[in-house]
PDB file of N, CA and C in Angstrom:
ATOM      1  N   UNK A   1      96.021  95.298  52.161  1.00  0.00           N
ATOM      2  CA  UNK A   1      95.051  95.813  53.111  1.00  0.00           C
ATOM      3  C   UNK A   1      93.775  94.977  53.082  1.00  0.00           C
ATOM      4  N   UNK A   2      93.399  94.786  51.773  1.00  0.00           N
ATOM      5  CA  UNK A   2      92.405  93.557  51.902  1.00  0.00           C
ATOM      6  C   UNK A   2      92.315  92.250  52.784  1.00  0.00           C
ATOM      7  N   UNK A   3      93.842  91.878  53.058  1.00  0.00           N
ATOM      8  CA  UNK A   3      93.886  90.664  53.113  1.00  0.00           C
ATOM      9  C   UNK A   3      93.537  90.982  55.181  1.00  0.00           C
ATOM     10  N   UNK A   4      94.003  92.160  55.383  1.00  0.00           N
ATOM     11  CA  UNK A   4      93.985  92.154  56.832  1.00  0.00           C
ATOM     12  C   UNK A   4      92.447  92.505  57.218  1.00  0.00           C
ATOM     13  N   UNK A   5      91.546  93.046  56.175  1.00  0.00           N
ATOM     14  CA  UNK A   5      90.057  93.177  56.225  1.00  0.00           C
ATOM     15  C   UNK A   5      89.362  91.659  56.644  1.00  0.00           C
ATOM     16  N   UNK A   6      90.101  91.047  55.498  1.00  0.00           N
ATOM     17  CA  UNK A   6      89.757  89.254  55.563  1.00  0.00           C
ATOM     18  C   UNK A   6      90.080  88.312  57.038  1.00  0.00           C
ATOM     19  N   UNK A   7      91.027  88.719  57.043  1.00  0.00           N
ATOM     20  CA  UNK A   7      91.573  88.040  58.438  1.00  0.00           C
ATOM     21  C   UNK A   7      90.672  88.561  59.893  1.00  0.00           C
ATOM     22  N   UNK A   8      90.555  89.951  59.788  1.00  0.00           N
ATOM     23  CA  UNK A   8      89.458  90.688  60.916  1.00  0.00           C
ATOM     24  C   UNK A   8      88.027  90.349  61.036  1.00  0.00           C
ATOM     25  N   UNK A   9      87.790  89.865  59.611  1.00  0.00           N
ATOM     26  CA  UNK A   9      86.575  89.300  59.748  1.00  0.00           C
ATOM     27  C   UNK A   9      86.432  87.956  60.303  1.00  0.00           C
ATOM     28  N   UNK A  10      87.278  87.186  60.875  1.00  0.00           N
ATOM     29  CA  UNK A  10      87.060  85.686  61.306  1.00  0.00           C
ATOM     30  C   UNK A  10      87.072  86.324  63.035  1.00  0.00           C
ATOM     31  N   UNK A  11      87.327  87.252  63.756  1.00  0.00           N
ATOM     32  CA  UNK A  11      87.542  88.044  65.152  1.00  0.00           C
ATOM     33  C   UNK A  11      88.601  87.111  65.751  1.00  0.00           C
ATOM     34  N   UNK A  12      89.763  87.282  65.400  1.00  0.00           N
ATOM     35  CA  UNK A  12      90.876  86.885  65.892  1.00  0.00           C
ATOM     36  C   UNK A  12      91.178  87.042  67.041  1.00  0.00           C
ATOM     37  N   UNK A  13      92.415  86.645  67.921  1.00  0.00           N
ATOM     38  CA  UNK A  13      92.661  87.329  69.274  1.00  0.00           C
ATOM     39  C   UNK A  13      93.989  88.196  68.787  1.00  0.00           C
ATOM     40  N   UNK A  14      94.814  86.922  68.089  1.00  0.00           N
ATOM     41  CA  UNK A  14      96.396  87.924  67.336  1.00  0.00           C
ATOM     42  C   UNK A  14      96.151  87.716  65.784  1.00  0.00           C
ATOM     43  N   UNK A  15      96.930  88.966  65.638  1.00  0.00           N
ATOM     44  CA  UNK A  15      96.770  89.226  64.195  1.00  0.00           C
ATOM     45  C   UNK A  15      98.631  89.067  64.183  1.00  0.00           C
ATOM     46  N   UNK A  16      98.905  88.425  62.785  1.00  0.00           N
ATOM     47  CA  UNK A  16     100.711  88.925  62.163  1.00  0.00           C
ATOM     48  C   UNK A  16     100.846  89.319  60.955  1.00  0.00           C
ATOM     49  N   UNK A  17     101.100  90.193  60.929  1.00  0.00           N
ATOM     50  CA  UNK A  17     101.159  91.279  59.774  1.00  0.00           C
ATOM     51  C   UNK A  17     102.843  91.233  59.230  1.00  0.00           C
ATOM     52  N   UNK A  18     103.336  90.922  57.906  1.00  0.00           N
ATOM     53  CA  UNK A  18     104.559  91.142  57.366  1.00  0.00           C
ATOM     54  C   UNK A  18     104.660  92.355  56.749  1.00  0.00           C
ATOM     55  N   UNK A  19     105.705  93.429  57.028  1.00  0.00           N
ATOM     56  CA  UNK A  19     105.734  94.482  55.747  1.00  0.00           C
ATOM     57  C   UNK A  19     104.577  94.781  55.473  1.00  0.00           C
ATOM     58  N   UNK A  20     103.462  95.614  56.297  1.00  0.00           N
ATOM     59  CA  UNK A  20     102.527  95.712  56.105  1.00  0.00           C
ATOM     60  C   UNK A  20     101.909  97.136  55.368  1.00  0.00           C
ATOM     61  N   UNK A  21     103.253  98.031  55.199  1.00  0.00           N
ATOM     62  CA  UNK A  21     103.101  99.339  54.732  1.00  0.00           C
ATOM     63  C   UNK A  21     104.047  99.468  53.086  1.00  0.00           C
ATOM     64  N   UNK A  22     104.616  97.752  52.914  1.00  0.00           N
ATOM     65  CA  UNK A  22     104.985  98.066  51.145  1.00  0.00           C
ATOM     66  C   UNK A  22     104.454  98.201  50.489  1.00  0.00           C
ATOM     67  N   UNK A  23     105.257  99.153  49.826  1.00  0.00           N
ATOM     68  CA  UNK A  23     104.304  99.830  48.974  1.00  0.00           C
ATOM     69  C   UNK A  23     103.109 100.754  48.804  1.00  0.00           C
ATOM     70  N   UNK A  24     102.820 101.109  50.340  1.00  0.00           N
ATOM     71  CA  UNK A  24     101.852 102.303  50.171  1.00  0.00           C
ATOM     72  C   UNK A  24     102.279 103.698  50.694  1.00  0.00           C
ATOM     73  N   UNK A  25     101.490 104.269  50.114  1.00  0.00           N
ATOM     74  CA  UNK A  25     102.016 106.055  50.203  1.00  0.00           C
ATOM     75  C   UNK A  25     101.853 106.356  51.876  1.00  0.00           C
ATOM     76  N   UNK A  26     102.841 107.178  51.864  1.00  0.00           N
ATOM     77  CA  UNK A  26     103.218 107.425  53.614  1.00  0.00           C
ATOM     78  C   UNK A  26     101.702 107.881  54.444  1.00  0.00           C
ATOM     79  N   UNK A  27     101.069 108.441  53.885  1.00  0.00           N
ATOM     80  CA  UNK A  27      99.514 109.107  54.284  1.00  0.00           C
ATOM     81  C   UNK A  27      98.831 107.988  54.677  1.00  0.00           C
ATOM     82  N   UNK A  28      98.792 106.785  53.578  1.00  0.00           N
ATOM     83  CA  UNK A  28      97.926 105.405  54.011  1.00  0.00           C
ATOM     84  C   UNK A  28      98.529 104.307  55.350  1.00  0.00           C
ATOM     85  N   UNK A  29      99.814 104.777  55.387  1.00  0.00           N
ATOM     86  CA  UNK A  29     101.005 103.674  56.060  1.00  0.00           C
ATOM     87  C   UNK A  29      99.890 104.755  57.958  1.00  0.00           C
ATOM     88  N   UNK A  30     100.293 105.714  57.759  1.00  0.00           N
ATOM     89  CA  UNK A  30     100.099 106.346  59.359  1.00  0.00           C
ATOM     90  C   UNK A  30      98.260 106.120  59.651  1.00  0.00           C
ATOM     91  N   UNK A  31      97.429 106.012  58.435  1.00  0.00           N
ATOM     92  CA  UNK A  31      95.905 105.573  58.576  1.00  0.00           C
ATOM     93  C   UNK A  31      96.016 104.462  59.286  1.00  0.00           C
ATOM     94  N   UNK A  32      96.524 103.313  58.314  1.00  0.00           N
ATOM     95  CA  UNK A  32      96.360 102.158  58.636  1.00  0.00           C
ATOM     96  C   UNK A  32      97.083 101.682  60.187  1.00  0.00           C
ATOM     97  N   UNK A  33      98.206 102.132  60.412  1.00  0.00           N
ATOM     98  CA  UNK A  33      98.344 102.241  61.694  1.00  0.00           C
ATOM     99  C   UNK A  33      98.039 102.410  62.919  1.00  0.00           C
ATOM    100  N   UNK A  34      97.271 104.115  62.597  1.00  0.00           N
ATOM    101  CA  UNK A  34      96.190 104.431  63.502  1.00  0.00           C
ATOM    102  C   UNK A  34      94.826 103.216  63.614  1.00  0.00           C
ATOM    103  N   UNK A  35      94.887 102.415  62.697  1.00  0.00           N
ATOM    104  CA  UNK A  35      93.179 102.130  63.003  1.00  0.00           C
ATOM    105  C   UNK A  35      93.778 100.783  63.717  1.00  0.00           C
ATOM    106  N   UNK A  36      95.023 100.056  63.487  1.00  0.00           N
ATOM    107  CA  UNK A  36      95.320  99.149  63.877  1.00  0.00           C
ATOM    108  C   UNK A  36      95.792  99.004  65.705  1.00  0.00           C
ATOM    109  N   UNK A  37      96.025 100.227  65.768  1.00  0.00           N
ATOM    110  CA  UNK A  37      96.224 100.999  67.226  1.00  0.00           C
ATOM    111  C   UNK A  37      94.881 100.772  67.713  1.00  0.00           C
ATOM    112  N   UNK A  38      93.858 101.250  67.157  1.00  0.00           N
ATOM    113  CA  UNK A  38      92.478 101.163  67.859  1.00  0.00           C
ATOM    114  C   UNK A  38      91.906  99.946  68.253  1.00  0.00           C
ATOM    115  N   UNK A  39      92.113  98.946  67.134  1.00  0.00           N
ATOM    116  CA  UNK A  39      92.120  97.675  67.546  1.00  0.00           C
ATOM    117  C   UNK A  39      92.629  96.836  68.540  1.00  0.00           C
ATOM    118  N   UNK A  40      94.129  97.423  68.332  1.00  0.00           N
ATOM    119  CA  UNK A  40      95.061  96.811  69.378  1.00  0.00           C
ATOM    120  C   UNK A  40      94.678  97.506  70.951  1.00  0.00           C
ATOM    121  N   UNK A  41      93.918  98.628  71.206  1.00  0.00           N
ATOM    122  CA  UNK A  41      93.251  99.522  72.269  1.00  0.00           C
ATOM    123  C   UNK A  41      92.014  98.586  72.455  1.00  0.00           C
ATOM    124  N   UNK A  42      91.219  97.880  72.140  1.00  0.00           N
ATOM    125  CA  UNK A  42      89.989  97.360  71.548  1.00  0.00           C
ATOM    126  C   UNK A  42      90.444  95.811  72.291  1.00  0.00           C
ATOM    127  N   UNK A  43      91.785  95.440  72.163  1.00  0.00           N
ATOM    128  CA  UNK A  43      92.345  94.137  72.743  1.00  0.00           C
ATOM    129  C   UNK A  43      92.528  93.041  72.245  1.00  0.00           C
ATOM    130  N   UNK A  44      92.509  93.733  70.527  1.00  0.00           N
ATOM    131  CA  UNK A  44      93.329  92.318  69.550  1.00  0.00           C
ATOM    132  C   UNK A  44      94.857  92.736  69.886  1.00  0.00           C
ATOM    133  N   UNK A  45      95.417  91.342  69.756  1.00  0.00           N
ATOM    134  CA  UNK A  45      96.796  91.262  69.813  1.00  0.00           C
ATOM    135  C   UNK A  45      97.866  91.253  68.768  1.00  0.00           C
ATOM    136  N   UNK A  46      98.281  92.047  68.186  1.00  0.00           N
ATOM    137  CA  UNK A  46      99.141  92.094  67.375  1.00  0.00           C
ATOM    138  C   UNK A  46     100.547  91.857  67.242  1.00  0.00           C
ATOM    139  N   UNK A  47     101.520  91.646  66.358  1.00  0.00           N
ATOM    140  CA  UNK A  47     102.829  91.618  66.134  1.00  0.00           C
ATOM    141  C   UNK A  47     102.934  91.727  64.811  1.00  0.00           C
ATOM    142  N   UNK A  48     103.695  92.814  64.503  1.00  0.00           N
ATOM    143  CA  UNK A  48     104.105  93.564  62.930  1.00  0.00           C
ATOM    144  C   UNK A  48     105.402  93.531  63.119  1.00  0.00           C
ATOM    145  N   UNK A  49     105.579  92.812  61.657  1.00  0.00           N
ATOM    146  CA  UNK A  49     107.518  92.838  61.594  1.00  0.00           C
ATOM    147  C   UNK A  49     107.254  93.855  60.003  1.00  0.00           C
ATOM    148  N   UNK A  50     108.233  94.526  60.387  1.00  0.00           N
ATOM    149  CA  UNK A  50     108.596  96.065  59.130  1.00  0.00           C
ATOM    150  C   UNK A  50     109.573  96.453  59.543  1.00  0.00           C
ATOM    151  N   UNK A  51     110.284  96.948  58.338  1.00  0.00           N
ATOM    152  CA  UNK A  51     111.380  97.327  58.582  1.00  0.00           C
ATOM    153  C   UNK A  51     111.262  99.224  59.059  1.00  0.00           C
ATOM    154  N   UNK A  52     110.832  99.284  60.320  1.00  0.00           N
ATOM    155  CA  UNK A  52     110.493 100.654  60.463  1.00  0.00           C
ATOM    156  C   UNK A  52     111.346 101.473  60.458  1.00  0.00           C
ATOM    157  N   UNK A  53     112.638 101.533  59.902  1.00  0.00           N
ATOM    158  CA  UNK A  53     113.678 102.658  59.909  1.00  0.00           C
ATOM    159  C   UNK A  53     113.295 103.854  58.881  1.00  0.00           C
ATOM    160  N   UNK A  54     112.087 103.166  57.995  1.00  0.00           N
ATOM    161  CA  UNK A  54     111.920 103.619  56.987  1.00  0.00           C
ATOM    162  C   UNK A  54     110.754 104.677  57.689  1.00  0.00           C
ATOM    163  N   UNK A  55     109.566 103.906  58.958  1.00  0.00           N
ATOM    164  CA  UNK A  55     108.736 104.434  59.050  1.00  0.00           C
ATOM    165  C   UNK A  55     108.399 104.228  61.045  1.00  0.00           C
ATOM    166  N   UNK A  56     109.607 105.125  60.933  1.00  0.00           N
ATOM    167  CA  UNK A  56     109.733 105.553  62.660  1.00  0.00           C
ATOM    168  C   UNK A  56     108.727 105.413  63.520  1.00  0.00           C
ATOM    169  N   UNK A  57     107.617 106.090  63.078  1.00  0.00           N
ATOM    170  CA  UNK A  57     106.638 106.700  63.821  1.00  0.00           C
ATOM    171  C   UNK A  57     105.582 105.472  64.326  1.00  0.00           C
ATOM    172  N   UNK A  58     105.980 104.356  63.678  1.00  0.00           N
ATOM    173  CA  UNK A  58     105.149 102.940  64.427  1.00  0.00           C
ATOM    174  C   UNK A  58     105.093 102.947  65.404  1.00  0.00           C
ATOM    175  N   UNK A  59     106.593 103.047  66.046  1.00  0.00           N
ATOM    176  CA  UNK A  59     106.645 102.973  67.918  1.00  0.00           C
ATOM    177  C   UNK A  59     105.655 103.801  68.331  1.00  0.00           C
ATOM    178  N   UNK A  60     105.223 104.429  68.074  1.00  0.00           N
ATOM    179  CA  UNK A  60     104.780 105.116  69.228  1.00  0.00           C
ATOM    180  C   UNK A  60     102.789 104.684  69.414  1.00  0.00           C
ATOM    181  N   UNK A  61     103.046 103.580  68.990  1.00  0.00           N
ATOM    182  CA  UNK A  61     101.514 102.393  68.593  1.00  0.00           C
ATOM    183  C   UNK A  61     101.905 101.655  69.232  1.00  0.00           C
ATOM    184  N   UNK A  62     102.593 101.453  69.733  1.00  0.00           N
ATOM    185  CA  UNK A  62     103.588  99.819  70.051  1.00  0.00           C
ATOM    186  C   UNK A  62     103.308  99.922  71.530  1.00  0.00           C
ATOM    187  N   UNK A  63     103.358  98.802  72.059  1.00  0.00           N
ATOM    188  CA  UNK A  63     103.372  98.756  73.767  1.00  0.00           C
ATOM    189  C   UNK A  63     105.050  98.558  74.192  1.00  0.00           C
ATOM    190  N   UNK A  64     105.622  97.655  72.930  1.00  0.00           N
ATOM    191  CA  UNK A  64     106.895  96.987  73.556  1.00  0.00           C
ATOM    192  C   UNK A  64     107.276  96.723  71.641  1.00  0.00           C
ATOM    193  N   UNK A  65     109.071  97.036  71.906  1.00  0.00           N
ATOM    194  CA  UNK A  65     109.466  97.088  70.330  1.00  0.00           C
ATOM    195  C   UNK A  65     110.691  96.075  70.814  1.00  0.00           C
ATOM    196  N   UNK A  66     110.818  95.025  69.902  1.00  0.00           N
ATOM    197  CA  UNK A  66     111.811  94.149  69.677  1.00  0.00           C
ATOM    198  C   UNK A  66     112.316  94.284  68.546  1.00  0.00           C
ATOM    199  N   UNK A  67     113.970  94.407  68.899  1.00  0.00           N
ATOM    200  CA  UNK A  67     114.864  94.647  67.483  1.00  0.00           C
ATOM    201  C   UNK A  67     115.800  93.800  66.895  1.00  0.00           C
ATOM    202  N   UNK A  68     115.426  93.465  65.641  1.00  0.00           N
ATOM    203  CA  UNK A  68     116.648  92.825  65.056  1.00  0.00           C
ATOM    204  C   UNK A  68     117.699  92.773  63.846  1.00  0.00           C
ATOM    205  N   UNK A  69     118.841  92.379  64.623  1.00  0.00           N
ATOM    206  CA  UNK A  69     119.930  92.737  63.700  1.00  0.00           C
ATOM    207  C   UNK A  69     120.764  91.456  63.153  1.00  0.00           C
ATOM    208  N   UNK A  70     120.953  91.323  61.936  1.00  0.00           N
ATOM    209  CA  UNK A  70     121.191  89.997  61.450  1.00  0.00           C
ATOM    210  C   UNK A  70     120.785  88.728  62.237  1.00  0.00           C
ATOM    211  N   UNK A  71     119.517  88.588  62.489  1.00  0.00           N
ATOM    212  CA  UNK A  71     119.069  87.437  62.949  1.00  0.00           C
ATOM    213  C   UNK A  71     118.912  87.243  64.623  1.00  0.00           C
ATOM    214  N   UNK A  72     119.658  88.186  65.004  1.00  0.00           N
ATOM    215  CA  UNK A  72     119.524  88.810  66.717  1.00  0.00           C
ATOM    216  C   UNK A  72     119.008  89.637  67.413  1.00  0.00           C
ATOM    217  N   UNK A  73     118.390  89.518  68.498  1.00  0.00           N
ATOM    218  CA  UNK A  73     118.064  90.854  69.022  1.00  0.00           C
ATOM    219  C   UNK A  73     118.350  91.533  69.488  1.00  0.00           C
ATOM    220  N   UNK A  74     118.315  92.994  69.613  1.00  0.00           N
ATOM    221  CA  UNK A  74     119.356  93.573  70.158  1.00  0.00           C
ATOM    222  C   UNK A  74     118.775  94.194  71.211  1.00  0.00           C
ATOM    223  N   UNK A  75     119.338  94.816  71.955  1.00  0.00           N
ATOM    224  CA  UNK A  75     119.174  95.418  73.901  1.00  0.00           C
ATOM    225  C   UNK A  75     117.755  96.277  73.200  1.00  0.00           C
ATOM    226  N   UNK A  76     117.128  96.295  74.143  1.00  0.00           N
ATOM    227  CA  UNK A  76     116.171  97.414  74.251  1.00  0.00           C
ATOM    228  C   UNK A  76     116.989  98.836  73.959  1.00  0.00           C
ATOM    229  N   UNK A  77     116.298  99.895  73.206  1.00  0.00           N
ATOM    230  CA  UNK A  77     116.575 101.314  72.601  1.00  0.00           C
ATOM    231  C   UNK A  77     117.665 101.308  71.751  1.00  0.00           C
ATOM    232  N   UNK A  78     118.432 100.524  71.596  1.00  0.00           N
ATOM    233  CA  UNK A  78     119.708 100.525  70.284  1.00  0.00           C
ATOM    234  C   UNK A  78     118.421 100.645  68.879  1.00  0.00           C
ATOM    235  N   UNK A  79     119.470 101.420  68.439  1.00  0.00           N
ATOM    236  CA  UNK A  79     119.073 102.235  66.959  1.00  0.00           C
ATOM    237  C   UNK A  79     120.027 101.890  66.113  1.00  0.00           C
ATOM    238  N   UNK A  80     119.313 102.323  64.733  1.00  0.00           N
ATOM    239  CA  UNK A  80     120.345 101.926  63.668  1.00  0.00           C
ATOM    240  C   UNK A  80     119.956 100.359  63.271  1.00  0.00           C
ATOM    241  N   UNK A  81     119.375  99.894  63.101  1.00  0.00           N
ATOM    242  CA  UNK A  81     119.032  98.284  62.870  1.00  0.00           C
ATOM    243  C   UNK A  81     118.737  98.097  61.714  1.00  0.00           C
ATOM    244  N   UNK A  82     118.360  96.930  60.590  1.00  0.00           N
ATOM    245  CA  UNK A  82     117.845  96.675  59.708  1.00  0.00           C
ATOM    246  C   UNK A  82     116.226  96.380  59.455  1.00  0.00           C
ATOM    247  N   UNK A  83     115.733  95.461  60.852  1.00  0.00           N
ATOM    248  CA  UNK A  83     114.562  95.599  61.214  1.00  0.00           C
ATOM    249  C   UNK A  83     114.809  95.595  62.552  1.00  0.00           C
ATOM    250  N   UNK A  84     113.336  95.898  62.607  1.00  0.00           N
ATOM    251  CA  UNK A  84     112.364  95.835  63.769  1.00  0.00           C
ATOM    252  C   UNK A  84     111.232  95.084  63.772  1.00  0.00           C
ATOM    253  N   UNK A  85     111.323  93.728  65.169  1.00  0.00           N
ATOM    254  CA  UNK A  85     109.730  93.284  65.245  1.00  0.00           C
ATOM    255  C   UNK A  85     109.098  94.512  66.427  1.00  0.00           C
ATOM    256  N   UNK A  86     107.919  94.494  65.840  1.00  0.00           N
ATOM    257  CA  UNK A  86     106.884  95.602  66.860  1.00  0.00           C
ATOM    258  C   UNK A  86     106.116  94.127  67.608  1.00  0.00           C
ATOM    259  N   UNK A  87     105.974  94.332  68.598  1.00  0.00           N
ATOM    260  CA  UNK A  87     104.753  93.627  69.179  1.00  0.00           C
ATOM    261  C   UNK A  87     103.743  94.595  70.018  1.00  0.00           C
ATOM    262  N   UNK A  88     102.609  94.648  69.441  1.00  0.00           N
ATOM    263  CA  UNK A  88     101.761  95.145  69.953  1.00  0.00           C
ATOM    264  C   UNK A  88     100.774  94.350  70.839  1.00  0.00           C
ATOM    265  N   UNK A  89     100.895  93.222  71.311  1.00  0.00           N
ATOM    266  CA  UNK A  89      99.787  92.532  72.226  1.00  0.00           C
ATOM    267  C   UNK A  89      99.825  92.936  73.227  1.00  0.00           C
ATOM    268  N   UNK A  90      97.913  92.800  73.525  1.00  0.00           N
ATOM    269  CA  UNK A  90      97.396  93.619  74.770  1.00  0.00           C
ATOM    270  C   UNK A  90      97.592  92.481  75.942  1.00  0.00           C
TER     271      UNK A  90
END
């Protein structure tokens, strides 16, 4: 979380975030989300790759969700995947 404090401070246009919720407790994962939503409302551009099967509730931050499955993407709304890239750019 530091490191994305660091990066916000240079006023980016896109931000890329890896696995940006390992390792933190589910309470901090939906904070940090929310504030990253505000930003991304605000008109930084984002793209978060996580494996959200774990943590569903990203989409609904997301403008547009790209999915992938062994190295492919798969159709828009197929479920069941290993990851998910989120792209959030405004």
């Amino acid at each position: 979380m530091v490191a994305i404090g660091r990066a916000l401070m240079a006023r980016p246009r896109l931000v890329l975030v890896d696995e940006l919720s390992l390792g933190l407790a589910p309470i901090l994962v939906q904070g940090l989300f929310a504030s990253l939503d505000e930003l991304r409302r605000d008109g930084l551009g984002l793209i978060v790759v996580d494996q959200l099967h774990a943590h569903g509730s990203l989409a609904r931050y997301s403008d547009r969700q790209l999915m992938l499955e062994k190295g492919r993407f798969l159709p828009e709304g197929v479920g069941n995947v290993d990851a998910h890239v989120l792209a959030g750019a405004s």
